[in-house]
Protein backbone atom coordinates (compact mmCIF):
# COMPACT_ATOMS: atom_id res chain seq x y z
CA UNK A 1 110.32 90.28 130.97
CA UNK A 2 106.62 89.54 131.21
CA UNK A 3 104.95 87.08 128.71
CA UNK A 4 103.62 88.87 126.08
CA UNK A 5 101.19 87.72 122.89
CA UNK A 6 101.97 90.97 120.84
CA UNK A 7 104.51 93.03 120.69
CA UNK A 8 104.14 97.27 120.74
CA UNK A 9 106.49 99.78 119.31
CA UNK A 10 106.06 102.91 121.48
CA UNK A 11 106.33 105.53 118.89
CA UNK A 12 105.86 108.71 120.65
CA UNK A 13 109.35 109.79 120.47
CA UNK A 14 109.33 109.92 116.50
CA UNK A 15 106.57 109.54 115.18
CA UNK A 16 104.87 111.68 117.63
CA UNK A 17 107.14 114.56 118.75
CA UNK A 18 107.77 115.17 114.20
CA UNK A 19 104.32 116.70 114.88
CA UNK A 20 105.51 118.97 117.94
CA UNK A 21 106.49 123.09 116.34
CA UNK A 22 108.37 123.30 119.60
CA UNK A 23 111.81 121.41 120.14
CA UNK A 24 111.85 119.33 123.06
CA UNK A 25 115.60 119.10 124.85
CA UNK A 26 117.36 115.98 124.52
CA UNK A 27 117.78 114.89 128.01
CA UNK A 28 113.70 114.86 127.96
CA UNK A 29 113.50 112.71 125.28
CA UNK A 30 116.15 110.30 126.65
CA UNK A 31 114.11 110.01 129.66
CA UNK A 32 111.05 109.72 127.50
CA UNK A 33 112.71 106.45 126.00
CA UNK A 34 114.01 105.21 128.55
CA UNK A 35 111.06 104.81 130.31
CA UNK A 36 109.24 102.97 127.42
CA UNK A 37 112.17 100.67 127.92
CA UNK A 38 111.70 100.17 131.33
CA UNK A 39 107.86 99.76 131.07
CA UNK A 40 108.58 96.65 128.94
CA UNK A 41 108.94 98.01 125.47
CA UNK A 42 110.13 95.89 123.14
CA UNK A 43 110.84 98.38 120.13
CA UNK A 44 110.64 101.72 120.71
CA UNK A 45 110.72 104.56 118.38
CA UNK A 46 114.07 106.79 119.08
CA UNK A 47 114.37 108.87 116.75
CA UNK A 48 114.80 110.16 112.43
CA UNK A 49 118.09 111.16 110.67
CA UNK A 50 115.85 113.76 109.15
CA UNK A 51 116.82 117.31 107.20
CA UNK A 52 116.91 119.15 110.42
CA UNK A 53 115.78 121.80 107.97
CA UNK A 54 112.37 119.75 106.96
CA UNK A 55 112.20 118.32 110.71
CA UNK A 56 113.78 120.10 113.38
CA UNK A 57 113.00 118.13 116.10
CA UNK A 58 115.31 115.49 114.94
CA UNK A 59 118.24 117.75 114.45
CA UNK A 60 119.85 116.09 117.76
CA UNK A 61 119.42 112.30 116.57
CA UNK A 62 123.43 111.53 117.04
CA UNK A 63 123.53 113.82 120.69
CA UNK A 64 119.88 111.70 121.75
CA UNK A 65 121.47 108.05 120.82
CA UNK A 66 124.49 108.77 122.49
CA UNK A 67 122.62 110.16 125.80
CA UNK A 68 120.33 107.07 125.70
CA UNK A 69 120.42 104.18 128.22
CA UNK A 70 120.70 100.73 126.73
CA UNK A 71 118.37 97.76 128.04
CA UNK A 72 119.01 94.60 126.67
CA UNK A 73 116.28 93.16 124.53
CA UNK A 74 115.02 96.55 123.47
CA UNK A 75 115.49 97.51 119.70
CA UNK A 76 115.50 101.43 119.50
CA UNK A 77 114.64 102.65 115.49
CA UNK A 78 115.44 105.36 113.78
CA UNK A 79 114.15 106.59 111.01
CA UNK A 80 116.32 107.15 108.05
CA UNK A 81 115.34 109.01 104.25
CA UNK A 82 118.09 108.39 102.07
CA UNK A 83 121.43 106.46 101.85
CA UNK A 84 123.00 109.55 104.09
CA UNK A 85 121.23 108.94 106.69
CA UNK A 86 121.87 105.01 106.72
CA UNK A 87 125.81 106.21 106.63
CA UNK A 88 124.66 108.40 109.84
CA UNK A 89 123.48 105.48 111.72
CA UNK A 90 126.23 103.11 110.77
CA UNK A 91 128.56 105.61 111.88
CA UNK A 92 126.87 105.95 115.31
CA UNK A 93 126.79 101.94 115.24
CA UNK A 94 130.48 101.93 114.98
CA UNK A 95 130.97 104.90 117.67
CA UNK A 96 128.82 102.53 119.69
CA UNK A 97 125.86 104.91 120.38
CA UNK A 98 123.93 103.82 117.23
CA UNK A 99 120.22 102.23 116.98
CA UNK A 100 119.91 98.76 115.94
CA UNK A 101 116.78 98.89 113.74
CA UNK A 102 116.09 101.26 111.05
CA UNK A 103 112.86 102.33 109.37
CA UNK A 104 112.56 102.47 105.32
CA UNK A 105 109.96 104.73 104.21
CA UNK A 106 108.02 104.06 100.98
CA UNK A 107 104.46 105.70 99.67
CA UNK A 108 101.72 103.83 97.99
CA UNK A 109 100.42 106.71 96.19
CA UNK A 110 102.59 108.96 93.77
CA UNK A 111 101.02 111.88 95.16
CA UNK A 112 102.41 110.91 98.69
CA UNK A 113 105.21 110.17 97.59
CA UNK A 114 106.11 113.59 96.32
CA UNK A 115 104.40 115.16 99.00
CA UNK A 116 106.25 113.42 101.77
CA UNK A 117 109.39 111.88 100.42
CA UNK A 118 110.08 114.90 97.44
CA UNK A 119 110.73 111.88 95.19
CA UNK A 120 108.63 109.79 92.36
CA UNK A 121 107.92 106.35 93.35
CA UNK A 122 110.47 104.99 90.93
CA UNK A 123 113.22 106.71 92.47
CA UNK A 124 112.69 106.14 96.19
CA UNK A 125 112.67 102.77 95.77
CA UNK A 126 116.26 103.42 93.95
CA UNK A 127 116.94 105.23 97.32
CA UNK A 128 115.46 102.05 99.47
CA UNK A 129 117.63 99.64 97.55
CA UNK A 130 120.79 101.69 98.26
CA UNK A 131 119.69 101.71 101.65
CA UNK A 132 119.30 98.38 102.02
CA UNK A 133 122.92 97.51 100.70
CA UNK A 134 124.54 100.21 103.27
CA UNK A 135 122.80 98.74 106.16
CA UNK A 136 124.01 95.51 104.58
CA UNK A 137 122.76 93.28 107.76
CA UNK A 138 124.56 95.24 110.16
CA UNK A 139 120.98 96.57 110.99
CA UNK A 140 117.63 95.53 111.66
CA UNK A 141 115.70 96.80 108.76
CA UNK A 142 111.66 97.63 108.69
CA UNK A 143 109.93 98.99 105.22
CA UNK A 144 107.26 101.25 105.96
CA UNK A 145 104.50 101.49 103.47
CA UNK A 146 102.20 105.09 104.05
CA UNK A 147 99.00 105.75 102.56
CA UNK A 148 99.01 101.47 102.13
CA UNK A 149 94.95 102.14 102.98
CA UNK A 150 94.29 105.22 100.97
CA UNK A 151 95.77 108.37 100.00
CA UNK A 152 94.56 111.58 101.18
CA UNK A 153 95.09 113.01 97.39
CA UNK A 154 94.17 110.17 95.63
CA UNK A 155 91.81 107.99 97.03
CA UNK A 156 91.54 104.57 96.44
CA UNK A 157 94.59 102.64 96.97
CA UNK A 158 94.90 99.34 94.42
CA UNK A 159 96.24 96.28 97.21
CA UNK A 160 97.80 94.43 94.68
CA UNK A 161 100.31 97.75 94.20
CA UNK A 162 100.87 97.33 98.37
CA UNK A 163 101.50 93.99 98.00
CA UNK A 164 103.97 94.33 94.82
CA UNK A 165 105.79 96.97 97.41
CA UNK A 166 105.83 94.46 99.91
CA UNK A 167 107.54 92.24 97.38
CA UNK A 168 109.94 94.88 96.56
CA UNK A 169 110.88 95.12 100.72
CA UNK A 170 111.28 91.43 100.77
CA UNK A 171 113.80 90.95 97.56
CA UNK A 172 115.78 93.54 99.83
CA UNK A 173 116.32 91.49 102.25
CA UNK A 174 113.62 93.78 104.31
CA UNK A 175 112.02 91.20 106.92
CA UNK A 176 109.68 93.29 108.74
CA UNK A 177 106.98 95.11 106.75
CA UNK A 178 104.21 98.01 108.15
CA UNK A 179 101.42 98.86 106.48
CA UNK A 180 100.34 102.53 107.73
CA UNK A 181 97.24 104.00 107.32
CA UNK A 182 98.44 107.52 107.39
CA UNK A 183 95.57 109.28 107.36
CA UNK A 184 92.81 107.04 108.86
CA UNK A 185 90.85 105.86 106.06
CA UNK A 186 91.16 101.84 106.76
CA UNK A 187 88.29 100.14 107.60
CA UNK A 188 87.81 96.54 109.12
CA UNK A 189 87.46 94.67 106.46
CA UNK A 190 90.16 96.27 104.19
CA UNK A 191 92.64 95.58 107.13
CA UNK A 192 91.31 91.93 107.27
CA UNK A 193 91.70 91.36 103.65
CA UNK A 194 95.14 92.84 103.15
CA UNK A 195 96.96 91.23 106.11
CA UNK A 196 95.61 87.98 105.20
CA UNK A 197 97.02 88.78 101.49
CA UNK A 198 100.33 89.61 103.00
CA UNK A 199 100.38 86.85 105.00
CA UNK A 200 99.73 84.09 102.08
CA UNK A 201 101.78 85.53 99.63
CA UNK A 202 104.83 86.71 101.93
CA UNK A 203 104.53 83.91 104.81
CA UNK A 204 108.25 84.82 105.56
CA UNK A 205 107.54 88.50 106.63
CA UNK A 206 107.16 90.11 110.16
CA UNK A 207 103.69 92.35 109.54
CA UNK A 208 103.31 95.11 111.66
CA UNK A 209 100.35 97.34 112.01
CA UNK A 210 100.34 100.95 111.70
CA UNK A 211 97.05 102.99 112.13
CA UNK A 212 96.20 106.59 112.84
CA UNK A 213 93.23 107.68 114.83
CA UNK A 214 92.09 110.33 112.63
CA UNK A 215 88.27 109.30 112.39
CA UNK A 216 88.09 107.31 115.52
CA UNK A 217 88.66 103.69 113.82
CA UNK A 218 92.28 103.08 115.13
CA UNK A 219 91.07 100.28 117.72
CA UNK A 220 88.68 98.35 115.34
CA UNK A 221 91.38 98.23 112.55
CA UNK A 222 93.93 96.79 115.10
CA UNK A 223 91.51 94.16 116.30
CA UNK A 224 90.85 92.96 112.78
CA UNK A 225 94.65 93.22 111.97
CA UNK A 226 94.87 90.58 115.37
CA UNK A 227 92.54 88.61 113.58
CA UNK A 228 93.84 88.54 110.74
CA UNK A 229 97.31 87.06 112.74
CA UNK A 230 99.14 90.30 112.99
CA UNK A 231 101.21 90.40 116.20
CA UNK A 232 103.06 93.69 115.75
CA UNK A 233 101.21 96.71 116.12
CA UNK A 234 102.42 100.59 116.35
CA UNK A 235 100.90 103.04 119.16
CA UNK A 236 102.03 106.52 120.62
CA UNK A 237 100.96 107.77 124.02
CA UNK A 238 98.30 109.80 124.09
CA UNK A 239 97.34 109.67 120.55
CA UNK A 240 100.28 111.91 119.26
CA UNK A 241 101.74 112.04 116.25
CA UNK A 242 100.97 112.34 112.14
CA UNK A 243 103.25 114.49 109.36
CA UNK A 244 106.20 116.65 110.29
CA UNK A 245 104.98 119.55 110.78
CA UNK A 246 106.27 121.72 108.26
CA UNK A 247 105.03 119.20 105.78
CA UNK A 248 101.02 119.37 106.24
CA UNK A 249 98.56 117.37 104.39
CA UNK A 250 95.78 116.14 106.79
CA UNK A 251 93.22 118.23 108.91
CA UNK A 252 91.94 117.19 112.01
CA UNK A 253 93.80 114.97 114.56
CA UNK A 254 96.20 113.29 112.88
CA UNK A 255 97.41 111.22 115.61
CA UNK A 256 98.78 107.25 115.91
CA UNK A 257 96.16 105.72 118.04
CA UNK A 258 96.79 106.15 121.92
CA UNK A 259 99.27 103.61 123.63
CA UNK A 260 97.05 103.64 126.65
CA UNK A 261 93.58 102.88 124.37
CA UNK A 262 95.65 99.68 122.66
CA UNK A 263 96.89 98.36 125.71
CA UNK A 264 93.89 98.16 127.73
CA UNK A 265 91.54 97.18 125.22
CA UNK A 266 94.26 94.26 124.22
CA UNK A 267 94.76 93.51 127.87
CA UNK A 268 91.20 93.40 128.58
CA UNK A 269 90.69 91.15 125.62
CA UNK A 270 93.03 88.43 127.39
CA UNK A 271 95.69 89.78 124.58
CA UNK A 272 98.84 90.28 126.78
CA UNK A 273 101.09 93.18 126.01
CA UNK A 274 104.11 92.10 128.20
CA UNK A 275 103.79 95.72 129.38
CA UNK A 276 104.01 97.38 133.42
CA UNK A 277 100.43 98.49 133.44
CA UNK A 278 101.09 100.02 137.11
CA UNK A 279 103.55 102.01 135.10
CA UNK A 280 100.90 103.16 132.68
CA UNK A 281 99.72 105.92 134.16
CA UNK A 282 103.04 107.92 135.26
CA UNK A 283 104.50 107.36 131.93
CA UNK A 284 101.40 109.05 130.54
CA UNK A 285 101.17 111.72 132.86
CA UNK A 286 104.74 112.24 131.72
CA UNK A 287 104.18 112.44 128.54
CA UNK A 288 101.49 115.36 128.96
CA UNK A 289 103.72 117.31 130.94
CA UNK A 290 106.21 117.27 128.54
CA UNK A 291 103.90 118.58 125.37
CA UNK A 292 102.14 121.05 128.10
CA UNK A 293 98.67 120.02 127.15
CA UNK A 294 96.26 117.45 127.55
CA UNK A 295 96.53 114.34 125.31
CA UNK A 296 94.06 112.01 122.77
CA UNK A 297 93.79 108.71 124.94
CA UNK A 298 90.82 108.06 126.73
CA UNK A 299 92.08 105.46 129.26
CA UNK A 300 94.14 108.32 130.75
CA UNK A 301 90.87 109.92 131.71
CA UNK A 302 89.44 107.06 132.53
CA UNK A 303 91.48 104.66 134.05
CA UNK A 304 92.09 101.01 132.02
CA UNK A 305 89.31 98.99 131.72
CA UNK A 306 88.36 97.41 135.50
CA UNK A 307 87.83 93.79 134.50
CA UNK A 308 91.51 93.39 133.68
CA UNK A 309 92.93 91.85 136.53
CA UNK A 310 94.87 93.91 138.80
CA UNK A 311 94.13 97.02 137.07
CA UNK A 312 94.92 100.25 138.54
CA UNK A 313 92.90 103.23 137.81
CA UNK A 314 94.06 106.61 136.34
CA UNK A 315 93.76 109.34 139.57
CA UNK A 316 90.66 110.76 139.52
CA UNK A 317 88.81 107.78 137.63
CA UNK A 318 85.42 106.90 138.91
């Protein structure tokens, strides 16, 4: 595998395709994965154990994981909502089909957390700490923080109350931590101060980055998250992504910032992603075809930047 300074989770088989009204077959997605795999993909999004009621597109999480090509070194997430879902995964784990990381999803706003989760903040975290016992180290676990930058009801979110839920992750034996900005209300120096925060007060913690695109500051927040020594970072090709979508709260694009954006602005930065950049393009063009439209990401237009070495350009790029 190539030498990498950060690490990417490709997330445009969850956290992108929640957004999609349309089902998209199983085989498709499998493919979809596997080629983030192949491209270099260190963690990669698979899928949720979701109410196939609330999110469709998820109804064929055990059929996907057991269709799925393994590559070594890859960790493949799933998404689970409740201690059902963690009994879900385990029991794919010990068919043998199973993912090997899990995502825990907390709000930072009470609002949100009604909103998204249909529980009071008090009582998901009941539901995260019986979570966290079922997976009991038998899976990789990440805590997921939304609206950690502001709440599309609320406003203003307090970072001390973040960083008391980042506490709560780590007492559970969470050791890898996002902090999403849901909606797109971050700003530099929020994501500078926060990380830094994190970083003093929880030194033992993986922090992973987690922006959406929604007013066009997706790339400056992730630079200032580098600088403020975040390695991890969340992406989605072509910019897709944001709530399920029978569970609305945002206007405008909603998207995770495009894959092909982070990579070469990283790459042209001297930031390696570890990633095939020859594979770039096909795996983009890919994912158009498969949503039937074209995508967010301008470097799929445009071709990645031309000063990183041995870039290719996008067909039709100047």
């Amino acid at each position: 595998m190539s030498a990498r300074d950060v690490v990417l989770c490709e997330c445009f088989a969850r956290d992108g395709l929640q957004h999609e009204p349309e089902f998209i077959g199983t085989a498709i997605k499998s493919d979809l994965i596997d080629r983030f795999a192949r491209m270099g993909f260190e963690r990669v999004e698979a899928t949720s154990y979701s109410n196939p009621k609330v999110v469709p597109q998820f109804a064929d999480a055990s059929e996907l994981l057991a269709m799925l090509p393994r590559r070594a070194g890859v960790w493949y997430k799933a998404t689970c909502a409740n201690a059902r879902a963690v009994q879900r995964a385990l029991a794919d784990q010990d068919a043998g089909i199973g993912a090997n990381e899990i995502s825990l999803l907390v709000s930072a706003s009470a609002s949100h957390s009604l909103r998204n989760l249909k529980r009071e903040r008090a009582a998901q975290w009941e539901n995260i700490a019986e979570m966290a016992g079922l997976a009991n180290g038998r899976l990789r676990m990440v805590g997921t923080i939304s609206v950690a930058f502001g709440c599309p009801f609320e406003g203003a979110v307090d970072p001390d109350s973040v960083l008391e839920d980042v506490g709560r992750f780590a007492q559970l034996g969470v050791g890898i931590v996002t902090l999403g900005d849901t909606t797109g209300m971050a700003t530099p120096s929020a994501v500078r101060d926060l990380y830094r925060r994190m970083a003093s007060a929880f030194p033992q913690l993986t922090p992973v980055a987690h922006f959406h695109d929604t007013r066009g500051t997706g790339l400056v927040n992730y630079v200032s998250a580098l600088e403020a020594g975040v390695r991890h970072f969340d992406c989605a090709f072509g910019g897709v992504g944001g709530h399920p979508a029978k569970v609305r709260y945002g206007g405008g694009h909603t998207g995770n910032v495009a894959t092909e954006d982070l990579v070469s602005l990283f790459e042209s930065m001297g930031v390696r992603t570890g990633l095939d950049l020859d594979a770039m393009d096909e795996v983009s063009q890919f994912c158009q075809q498969t949503l039937g439209r074209p995508l967010h990401s301008r470097v799929a237009l445009s071709g990645l930047n031309p000063l990183i070495p041995g870039a290719r350009q996008a067909p039709g790029a100047p």
